[in-house]
N, C-alpha and C. Protein backbone atom coordinates (compact mmCIF):
# COMPACT_ATOMS: atom_id res chain seq x y z
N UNK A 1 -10.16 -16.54 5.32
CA UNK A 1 -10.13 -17.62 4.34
C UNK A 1 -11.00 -17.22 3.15
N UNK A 2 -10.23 -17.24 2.11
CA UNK A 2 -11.37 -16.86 0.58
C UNK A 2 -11.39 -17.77 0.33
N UNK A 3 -13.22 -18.40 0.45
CA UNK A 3 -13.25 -19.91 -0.38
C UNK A 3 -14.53 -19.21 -1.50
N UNK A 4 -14.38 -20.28 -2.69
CA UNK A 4 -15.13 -19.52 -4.23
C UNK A 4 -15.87 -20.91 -3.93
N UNK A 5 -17.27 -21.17 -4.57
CA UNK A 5 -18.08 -22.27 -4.76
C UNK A 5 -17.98 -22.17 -6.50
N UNK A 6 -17.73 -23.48 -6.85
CA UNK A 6 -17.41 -24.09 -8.56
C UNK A 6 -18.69 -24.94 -8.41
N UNK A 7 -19.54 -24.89 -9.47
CA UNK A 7 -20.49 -25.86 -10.23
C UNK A 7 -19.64 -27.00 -10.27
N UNK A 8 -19.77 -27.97 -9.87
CA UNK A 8 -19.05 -29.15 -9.52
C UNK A 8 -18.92 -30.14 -10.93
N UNK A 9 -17.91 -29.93 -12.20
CA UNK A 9 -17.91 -30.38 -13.23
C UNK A 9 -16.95 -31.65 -13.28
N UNK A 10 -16.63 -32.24 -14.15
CA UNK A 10 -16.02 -33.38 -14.55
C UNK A 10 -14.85 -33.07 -14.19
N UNK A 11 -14.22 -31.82 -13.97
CA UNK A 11 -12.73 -31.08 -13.86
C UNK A 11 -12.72 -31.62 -12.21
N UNK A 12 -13.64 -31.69 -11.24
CA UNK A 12 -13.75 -31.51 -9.74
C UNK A 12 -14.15 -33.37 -9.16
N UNK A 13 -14.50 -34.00 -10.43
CA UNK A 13 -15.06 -35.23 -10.15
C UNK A 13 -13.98 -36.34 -9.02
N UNK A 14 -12.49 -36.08 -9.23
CA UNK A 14 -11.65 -36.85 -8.54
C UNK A 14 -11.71 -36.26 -7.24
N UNK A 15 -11.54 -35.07 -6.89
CA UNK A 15 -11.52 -34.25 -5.35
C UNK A 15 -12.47 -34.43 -4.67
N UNK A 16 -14.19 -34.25 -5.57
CA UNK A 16 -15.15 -34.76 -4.99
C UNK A 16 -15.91 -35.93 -4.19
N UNK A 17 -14.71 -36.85 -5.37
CA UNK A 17 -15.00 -38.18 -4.74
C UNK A 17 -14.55 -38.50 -3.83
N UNK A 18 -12.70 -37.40 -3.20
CA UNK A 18 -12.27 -38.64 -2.29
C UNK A 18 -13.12 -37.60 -1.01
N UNK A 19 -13.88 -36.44 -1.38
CA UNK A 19 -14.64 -35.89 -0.56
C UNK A 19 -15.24 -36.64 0.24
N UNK A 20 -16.34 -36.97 -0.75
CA UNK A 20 -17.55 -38.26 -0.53
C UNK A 20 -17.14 -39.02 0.31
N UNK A 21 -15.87 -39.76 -0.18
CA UNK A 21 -15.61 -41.17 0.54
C UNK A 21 -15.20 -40.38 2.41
N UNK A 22 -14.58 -39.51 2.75
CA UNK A 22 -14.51 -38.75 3.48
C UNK A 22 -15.68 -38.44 4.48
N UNK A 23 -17.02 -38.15 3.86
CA UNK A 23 -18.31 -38.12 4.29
C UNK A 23 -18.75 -39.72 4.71
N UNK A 24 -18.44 -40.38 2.97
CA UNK A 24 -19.53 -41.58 3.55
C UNK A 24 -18.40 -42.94 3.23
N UNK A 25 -17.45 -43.19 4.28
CA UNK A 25 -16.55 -44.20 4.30
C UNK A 25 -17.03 -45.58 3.64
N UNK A 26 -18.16 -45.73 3.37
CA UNK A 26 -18.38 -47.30 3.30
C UNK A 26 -18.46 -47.42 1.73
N UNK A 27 -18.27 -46.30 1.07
CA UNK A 27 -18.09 -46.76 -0.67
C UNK A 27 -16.66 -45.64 -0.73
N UNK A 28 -15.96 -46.47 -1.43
CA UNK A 28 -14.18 -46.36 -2.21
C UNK A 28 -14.51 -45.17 -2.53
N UNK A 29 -13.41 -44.29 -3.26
CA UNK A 29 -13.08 -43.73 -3.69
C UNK A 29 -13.42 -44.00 -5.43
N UNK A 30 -13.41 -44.92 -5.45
CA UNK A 30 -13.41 -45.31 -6.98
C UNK A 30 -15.04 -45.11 -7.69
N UNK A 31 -15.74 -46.04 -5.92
CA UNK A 31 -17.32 -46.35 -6.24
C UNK A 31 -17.55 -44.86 -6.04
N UNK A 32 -17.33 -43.95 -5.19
CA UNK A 32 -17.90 -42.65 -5.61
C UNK A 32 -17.95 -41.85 -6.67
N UNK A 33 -16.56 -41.94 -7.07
CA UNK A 33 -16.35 -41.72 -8.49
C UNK A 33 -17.08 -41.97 -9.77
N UNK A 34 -17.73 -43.41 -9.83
CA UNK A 34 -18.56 -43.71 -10.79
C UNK A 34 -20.12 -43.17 -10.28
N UNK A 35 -20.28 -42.97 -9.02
CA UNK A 35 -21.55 -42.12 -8.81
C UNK A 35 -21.78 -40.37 -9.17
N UNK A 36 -20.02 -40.34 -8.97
CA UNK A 36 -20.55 -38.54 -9.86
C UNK A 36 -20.81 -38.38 -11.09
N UNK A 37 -20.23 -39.34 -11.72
CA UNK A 37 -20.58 -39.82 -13.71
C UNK A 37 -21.76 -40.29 -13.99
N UNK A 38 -22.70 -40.37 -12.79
CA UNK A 38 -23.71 -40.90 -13.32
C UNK A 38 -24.93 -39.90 -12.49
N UNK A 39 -24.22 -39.01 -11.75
CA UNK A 39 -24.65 -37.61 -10.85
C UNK A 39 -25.10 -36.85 -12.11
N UNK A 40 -23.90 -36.70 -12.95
CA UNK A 40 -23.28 -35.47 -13.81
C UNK A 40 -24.02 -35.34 -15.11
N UNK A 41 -24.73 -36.61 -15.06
CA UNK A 41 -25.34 -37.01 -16.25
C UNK A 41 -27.17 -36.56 -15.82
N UNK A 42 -27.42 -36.63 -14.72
CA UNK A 42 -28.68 -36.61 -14.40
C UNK A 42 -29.42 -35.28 -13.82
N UNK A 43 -30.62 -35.74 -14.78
CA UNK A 43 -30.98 -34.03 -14.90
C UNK A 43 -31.88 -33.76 -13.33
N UNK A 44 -31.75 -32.76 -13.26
CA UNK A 44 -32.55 -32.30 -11.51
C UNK A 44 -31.71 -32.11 -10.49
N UNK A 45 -30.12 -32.83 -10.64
CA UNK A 45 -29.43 -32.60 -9.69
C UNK A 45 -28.06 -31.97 -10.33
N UNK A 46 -27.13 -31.87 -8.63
CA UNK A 46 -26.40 -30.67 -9.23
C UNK A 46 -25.51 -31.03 -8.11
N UNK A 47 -23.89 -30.47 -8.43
CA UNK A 47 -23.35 -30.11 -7.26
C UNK A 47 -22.20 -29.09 -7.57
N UNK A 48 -21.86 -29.04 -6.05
CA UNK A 48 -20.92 -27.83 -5.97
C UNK A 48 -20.06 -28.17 -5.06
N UNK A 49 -18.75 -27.90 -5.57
CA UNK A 49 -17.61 -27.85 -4.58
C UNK A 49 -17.08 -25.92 -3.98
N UNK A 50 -16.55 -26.47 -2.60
CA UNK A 50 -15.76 -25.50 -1.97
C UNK A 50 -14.08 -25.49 -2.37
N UNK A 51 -13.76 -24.51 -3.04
CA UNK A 51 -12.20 -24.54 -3.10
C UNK A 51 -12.03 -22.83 -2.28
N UNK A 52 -10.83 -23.39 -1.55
CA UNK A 52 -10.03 -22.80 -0.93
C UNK A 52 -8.40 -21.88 -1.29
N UNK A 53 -8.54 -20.84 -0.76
CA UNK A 53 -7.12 -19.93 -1.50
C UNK A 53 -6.27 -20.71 -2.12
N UNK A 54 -5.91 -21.92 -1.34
CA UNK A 54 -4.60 -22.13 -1.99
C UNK A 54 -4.97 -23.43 -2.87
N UNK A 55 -6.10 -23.03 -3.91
CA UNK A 55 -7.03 -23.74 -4.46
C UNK A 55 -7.54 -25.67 -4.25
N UNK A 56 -7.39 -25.43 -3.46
CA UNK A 56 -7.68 -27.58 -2.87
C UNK A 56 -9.55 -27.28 -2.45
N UNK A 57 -9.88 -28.41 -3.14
CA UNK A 57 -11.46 -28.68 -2.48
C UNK A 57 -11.58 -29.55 -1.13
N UNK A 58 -12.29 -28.46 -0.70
CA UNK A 58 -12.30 -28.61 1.01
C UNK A 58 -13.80 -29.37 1.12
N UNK A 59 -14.85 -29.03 0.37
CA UNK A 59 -16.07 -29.40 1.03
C UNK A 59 -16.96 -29.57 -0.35
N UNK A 60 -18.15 -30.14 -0.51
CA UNK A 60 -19.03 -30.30 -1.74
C UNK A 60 -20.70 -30.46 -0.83
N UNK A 61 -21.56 -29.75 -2.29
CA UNK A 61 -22.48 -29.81 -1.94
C UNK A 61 -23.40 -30.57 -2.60
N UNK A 62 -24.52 -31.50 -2.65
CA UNK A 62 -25.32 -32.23 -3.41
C UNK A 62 -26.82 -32.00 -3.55
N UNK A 63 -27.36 -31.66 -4.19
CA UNK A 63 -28.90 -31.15 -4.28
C UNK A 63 -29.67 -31.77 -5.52
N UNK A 64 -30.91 -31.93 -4.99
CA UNK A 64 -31.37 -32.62 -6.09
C UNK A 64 -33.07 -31.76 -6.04
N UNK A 65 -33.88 -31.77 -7.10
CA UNK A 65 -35.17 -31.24 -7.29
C UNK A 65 -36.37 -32.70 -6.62
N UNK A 66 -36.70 -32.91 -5.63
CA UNK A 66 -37.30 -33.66 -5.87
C UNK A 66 -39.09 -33.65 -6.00
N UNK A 67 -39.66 -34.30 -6.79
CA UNK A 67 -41.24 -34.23 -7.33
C UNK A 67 -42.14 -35.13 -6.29
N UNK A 68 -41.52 -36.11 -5.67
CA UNK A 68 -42.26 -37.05 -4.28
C UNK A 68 -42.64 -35.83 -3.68
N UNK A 69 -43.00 -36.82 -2.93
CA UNK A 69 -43.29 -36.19 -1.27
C UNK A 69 -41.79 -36.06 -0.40
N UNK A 70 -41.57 -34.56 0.32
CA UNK A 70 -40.64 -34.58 1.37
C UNK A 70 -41.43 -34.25 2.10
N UNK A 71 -41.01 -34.82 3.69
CA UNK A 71 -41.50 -34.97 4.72
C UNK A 71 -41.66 -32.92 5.31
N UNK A 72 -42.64 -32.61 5.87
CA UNK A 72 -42.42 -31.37 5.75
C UNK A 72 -42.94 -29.68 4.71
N UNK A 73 -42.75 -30.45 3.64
CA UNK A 73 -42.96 -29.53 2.74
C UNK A 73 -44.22 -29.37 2.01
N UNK A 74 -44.65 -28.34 1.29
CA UNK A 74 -45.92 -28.23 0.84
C UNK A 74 -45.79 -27.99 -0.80
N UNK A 75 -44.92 -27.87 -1.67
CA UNK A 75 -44.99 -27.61 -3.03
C UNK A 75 -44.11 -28.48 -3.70
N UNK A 76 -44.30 -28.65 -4.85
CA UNK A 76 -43.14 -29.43 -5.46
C UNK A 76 -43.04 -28.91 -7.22
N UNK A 77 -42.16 -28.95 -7.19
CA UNK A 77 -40.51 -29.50 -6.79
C UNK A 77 -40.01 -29.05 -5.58
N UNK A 78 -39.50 -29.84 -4.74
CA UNK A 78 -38.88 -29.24 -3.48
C UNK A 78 -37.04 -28.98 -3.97
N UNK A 79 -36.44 -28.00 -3.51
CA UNK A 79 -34.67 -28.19 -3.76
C UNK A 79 -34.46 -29.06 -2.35
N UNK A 80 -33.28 -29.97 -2.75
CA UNK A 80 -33.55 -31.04 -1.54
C UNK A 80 -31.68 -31.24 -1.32
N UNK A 81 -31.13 -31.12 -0.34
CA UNK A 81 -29.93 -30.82 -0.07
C UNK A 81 -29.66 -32.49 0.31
N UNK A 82 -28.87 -33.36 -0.70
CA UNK A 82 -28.74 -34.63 -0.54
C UNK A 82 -27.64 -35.01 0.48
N UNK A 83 -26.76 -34.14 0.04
CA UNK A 83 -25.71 -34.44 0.81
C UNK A 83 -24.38 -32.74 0.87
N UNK A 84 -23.75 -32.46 2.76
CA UNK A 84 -23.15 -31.35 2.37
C UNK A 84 -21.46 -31.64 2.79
N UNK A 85 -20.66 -31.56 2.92
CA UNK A 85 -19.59 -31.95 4.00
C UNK A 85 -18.38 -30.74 3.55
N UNK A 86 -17.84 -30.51 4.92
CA UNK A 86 -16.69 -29.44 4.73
C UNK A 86 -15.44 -29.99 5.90
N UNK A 87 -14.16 -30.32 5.03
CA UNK A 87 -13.12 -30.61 6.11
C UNK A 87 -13.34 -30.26 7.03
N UNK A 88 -13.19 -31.05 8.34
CA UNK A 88 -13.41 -30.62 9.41
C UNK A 88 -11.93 -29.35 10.04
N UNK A 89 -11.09 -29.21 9.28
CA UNK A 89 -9.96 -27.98 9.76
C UNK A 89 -10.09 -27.05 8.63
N UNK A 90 -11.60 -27.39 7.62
CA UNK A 90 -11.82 -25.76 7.13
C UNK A 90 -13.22 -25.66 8.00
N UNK A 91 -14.24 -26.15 8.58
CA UNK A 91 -15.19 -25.93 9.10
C UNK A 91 -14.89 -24.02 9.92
N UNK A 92 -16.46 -23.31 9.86
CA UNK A 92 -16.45 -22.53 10.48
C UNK A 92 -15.84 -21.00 9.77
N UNK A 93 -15.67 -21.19 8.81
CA UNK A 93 -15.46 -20.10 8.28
C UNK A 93 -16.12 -19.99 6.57
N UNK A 94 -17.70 -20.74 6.90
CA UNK A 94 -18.56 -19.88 5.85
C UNK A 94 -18.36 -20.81 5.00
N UNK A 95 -17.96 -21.71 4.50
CA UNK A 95 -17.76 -22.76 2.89
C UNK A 95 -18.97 -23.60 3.00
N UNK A 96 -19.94 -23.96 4.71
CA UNK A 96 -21.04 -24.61 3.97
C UNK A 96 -21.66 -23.62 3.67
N UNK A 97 -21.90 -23.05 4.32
CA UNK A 97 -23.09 -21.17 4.13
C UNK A 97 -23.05 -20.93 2.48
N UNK A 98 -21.59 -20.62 2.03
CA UNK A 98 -21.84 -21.10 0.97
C UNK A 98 -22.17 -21.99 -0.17
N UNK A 99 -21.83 -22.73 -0.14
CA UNK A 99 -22.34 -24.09 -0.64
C UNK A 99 -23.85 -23.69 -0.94
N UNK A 100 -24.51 -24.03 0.34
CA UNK A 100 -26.02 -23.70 0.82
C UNK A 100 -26.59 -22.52 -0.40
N UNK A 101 -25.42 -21.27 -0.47
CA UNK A 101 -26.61 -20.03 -1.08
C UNK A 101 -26.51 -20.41 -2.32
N UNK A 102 -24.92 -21.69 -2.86
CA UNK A 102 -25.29 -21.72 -4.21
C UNK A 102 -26.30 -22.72 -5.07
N UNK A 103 -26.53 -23.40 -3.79
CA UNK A 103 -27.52 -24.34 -3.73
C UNK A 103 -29.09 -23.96 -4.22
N UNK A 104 -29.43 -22.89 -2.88
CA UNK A 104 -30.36 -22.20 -3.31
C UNK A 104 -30.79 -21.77 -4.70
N UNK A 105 -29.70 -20.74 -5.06
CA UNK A 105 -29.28 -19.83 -5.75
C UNK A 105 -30.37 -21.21 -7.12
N UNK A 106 -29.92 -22.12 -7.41
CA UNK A 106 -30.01 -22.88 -8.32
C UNK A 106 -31.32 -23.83 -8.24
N UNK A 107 -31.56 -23.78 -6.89
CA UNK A 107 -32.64 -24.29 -6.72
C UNK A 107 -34.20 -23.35 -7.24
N UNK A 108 -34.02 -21.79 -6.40
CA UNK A 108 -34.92 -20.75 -7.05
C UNK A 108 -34.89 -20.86 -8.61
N UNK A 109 -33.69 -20.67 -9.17
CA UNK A 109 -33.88 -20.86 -10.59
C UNK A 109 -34.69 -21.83 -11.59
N UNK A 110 -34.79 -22.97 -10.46
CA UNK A 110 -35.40 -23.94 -11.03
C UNK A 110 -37.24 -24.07 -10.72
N UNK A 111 -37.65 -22.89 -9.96
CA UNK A 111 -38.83 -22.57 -9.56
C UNK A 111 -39.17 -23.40 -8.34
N UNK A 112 -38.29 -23.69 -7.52
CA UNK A 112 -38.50 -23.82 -6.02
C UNK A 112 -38.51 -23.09 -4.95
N UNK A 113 -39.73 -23.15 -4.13
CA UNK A 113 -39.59 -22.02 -2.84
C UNK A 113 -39.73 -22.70 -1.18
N UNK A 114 -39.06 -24.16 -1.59
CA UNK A 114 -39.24 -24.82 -0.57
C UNK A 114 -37.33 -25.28 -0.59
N UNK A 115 -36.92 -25.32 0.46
CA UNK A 115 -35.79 -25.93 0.50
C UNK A 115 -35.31 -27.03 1.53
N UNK A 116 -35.33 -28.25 1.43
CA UNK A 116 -35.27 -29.09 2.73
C UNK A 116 -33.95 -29.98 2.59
N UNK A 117 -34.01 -30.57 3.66
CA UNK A 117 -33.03 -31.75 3.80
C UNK A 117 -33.26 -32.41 4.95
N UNK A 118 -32.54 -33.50 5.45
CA UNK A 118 -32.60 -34.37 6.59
C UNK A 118 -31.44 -35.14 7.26
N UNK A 119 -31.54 -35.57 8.32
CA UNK A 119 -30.45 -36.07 9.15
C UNK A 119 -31.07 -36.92 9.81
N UNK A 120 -29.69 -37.85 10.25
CA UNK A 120 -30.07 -38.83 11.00
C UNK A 120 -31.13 -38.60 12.11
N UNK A 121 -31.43 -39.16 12.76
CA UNK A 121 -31.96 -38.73 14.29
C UNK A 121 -30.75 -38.17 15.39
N UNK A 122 -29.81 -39.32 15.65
CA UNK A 122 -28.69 -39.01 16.64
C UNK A 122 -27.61 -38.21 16.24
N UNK A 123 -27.70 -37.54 14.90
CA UNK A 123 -26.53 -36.88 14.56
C UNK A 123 -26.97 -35.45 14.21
N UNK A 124 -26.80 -34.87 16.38
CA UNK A 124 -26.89 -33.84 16.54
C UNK A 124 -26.17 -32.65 15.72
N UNK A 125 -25.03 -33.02 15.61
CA UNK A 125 -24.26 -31.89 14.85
C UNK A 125 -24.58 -31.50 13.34
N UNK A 126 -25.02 -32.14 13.09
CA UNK A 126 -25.85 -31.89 11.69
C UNK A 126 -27.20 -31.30 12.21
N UNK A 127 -27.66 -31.37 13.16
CA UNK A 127 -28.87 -30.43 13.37
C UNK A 127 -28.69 -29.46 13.76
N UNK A 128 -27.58 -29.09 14.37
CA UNK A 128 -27.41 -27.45 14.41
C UNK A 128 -26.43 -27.21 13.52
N UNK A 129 -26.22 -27.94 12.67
CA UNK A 129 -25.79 -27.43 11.45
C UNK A 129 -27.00 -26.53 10.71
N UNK A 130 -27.89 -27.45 10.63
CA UNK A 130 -28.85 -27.17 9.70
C UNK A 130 -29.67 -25.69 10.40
N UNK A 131 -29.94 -26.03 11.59
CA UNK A 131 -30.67 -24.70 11.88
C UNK A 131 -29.79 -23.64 11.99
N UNK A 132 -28.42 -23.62 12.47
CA UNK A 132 -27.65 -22.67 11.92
C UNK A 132 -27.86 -21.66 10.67
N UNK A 133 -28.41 -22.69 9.53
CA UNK A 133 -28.38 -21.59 7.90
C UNK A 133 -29.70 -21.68 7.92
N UNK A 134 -30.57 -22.14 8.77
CA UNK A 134 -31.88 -21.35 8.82
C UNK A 134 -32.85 -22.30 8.40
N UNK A 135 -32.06 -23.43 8.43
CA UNK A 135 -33.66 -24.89 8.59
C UNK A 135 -34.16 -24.98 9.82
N UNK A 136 -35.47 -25.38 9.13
CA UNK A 136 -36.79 -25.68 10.67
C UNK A 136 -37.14 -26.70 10.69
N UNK A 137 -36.63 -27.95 11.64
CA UNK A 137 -36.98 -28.91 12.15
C UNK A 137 -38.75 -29.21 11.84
N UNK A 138 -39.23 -30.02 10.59
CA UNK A 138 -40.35 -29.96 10.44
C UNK A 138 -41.31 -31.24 11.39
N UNK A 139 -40.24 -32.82 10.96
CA UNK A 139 -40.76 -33.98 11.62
C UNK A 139 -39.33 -34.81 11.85
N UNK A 140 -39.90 -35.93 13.21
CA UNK A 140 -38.98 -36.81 13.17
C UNK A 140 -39.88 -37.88 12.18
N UNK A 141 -38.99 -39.21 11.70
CA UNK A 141 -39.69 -40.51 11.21
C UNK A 141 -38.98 -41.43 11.72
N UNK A 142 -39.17 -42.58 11.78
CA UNK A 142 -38.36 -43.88 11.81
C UNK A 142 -39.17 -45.16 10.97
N UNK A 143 -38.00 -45.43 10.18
CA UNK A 143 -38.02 -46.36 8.99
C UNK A 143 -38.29 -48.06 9.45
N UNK A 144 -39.02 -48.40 8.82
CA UNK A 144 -39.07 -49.84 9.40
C UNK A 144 -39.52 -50.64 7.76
N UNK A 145 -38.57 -51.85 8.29
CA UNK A 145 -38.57 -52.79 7.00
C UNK A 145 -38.88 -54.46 7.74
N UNK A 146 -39.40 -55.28 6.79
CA UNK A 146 -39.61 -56.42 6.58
C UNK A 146 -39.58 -57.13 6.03
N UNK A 147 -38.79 -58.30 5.85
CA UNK A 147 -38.25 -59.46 4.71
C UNK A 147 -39.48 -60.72 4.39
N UNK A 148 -39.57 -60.32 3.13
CA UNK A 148 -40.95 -60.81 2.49
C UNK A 148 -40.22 -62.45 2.30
């Protein structure tokens, strides 16, 4: 499979979105859509799509610089992998790996030497996703809220 990683531009914004919605079912197609226009516009972050030989986008990647605190890390700007997803019948042949180096790739440029991200707790397969391309499980957390 020859898949190429594209800087994820206004040209990729419709494929991306019904990506997204694909990843994260609970916002449309439409509402994702107005989140890459307002992605595309904002400086620190970035994305990248996976297209495939017979040129269709299979998978996208989302990264952002962030200046907080990430759980884990010691410098900042951290490159911070927001969000990654690859069809599950292109999985396994290298399109997140890539994604990931172009991620990097853009993240170093931006004078980062920390690279993180996070997952649910129960969503194992994203954790050996992640240690797969060479993340290290730094901490667990659990979030707790209260209605004032």
């Amino acid at each position: 499979m020859g898949v190429r990683i594209e800087k994820a531009g206004s040209e990729y914004w419709d494929a991306w979105a019904r990506l997204r919605a694909e990843l994260w079912p609970d916002g449309s197609v439409e509402h994702h859509r107005s989140e890459l226009e307002r992605l595309g516009s904002a400086e620190g972050s970035i994305g990248f799509v996976a297209i495939d030989a017979a040129d269709h986008a299979i998978g996208f990647a989302e990264a952002a610089l962030r200046h907080d605190y990430v759980n884990g890390c010691e410098t900042s700007p951290v490159l911070f992998l927001e969000g990654i997803y690859v069809r599950r019948e292109s999985r396994g042949q290298g399109a997140a790996q890539a994604l990931c180096e172009a991620v990097a790739v853009w993240g170093r440029a931006a004078g980062c030497t920390e690279f993180a991200s996070d997952a649910l707790i129960d969503n194992l397969e994203s954790h050996t996703f992640h240690v797969a391309l060479g993340f290290v499980e730094t901490e667990r957390v659990v979030y707790f809220r209260k209605s004032l």
